[in-house]
C-alpha atoms as a PDB file:
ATOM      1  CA  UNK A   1       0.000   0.000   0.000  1.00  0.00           C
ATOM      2  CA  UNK A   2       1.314   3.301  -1.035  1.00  0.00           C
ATOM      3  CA  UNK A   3       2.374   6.178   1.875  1.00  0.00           C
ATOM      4  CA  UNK A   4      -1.388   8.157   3.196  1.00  0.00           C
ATOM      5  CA  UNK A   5      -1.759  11.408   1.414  1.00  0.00           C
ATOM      6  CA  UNK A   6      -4.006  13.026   4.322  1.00  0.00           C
ATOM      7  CA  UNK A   7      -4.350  12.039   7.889  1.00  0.00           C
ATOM      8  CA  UNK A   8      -7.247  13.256   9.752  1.00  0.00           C
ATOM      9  CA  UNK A   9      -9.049  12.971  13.147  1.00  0.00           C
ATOM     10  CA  UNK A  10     -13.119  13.830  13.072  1.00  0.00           C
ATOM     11  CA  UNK A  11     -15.417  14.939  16.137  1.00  0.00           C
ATOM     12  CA  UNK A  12     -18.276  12.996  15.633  1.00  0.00           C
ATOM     13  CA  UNK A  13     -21.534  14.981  17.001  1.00  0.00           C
ATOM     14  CA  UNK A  14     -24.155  13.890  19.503  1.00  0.00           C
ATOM     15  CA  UNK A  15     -22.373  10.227  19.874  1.00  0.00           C
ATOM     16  CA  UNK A  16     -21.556   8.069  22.622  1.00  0.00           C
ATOM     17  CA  UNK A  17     -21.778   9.780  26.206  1.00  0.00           C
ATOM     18  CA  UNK A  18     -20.319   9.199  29.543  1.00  0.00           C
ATOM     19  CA  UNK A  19     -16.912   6.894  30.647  1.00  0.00           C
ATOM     20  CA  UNK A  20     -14.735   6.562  27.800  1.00  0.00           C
ATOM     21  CA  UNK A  21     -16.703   9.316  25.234  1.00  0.00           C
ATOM     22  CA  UNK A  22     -13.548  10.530  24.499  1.00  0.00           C
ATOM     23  CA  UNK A  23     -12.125   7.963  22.757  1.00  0.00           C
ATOM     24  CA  UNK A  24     -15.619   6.148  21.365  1.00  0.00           C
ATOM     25  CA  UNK A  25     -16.720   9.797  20.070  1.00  0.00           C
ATOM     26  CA  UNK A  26     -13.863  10.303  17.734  1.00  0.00           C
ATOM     27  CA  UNK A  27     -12.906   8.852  14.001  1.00  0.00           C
ATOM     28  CA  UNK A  28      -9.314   8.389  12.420  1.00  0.00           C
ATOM     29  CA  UNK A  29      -9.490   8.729   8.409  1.00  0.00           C
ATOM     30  CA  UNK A  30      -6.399   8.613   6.629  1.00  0.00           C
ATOM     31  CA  UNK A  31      -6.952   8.637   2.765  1.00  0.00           C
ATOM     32  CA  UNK A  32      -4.872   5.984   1.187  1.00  0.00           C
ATOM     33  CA  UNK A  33      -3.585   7.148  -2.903  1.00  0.00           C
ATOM     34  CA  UNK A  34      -4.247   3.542  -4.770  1.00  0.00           C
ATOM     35  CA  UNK A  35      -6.347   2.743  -7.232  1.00  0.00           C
ATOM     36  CA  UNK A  36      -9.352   2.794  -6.326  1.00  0.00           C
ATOM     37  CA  UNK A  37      -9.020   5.856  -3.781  1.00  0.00           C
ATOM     38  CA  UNK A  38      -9.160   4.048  -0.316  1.00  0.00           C
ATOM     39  CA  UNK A  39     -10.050   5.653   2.894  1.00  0.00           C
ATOM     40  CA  UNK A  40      -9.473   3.556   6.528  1.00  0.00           C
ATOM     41  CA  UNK A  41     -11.688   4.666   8.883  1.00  0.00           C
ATOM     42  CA  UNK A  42     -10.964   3.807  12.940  1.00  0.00           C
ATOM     43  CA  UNK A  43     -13.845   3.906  15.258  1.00  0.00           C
ATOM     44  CA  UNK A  44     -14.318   2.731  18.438  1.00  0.00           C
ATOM     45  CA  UNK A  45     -11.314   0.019  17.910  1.00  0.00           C
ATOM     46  CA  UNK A  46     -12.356  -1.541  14.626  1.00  0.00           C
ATOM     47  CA  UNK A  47     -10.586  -0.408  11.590  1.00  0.00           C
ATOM     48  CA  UNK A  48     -12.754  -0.757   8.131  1.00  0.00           C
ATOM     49  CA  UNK A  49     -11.170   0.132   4.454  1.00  0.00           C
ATOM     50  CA  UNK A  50     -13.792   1.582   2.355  1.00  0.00           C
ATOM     51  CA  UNK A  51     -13.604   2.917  -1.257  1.00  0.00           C
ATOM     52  CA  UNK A  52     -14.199   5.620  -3.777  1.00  0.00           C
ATOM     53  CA  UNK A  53     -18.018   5.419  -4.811  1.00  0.00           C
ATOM     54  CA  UNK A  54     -19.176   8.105  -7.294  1.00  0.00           C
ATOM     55  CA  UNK A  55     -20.477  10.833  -5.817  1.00  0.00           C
ATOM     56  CA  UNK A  56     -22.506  14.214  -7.355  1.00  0.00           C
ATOM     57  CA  UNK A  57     -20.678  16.334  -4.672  1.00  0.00           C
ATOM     58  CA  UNK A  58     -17.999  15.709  -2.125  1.00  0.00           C
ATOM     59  CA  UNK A  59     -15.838  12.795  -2.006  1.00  0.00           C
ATOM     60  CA  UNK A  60     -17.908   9.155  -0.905  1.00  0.00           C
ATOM     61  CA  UNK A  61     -16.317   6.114   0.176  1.00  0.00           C
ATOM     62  CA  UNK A  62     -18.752   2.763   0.830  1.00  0.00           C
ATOM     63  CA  UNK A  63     -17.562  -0.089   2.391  1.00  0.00           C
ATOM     64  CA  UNK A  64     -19.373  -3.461   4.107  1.00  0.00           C
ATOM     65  CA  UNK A  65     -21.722  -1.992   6.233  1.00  0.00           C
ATOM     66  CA  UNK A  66     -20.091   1.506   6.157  1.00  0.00           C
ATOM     67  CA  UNK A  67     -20.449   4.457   4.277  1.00  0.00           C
ATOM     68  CA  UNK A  68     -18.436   8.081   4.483  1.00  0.00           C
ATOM     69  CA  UNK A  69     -19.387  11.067   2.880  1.00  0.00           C
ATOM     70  CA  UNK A  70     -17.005  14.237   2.919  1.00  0.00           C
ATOM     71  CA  UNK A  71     -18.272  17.608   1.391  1.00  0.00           C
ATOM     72  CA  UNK A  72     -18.759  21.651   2.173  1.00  0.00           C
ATOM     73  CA  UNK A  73     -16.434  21.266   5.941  1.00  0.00           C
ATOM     74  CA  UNK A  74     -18.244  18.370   7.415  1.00  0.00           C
ATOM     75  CA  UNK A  75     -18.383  14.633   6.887  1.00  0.00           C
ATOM     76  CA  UNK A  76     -21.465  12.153   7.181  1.00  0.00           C
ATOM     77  CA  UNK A  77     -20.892   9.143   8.776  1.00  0.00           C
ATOM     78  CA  UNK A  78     -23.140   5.810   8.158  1.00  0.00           C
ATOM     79  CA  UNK A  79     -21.345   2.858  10.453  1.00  0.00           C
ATOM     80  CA  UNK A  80     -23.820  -0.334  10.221  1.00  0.00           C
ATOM     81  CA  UNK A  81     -26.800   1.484   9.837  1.00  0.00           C
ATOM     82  CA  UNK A  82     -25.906   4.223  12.825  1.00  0.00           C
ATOM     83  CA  UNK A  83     -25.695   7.473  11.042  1.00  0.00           C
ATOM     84  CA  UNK A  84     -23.111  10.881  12.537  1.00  0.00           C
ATOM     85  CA  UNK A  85     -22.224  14.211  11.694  1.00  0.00           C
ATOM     86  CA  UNK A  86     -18.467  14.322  11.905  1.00  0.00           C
ATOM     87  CA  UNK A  87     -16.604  17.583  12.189  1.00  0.00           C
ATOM     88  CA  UNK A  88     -12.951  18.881  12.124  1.00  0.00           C
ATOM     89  CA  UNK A  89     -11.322  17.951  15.982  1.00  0.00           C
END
């Protein structure tokens, strides 16, 4: 796998509360440059590839049971069916 082009920690809004929040409320996207674009995302321990799906706006990456969508600043994330808002930490 080639070196990550961008490395990036996301604020996910209105998740998990109370002991621990602080790591369980975060995500870890580094954006991989292969072919085609890869993103891993890291959240709450479990690491997931997913991959470049087209997208009218923003830059959208699907994997199983995961899906992250990047446009305008903020980020929407869809982890099994359990859908965030992630912002810039």
């Amino acid at each position: 796998m080639q070196a990550y082009l961008v490395n990036r920690i996301l604020q996910i809004a209105g998740d998990v509360q109370g002991p621990g929040a602080a790591a369980a409320d975060t995500l870890r996207v580094t954006f991989y440059e292969t072919e085609p674009p890869m993103v891993l995302l890291e959240h709450r321990g479990i690491t997931r590839p997913a991959f470049r799906a087209k997208s009218a706006s923003g830059a959208r990456f699907e994997g199983d049971g995961i899906q992250f969508w990047e446009r305008r600043g903020e980020a929407t994330l869809n982890w099994n069916g359990t859908q965030s808002i992630c912002k810039p930490k």
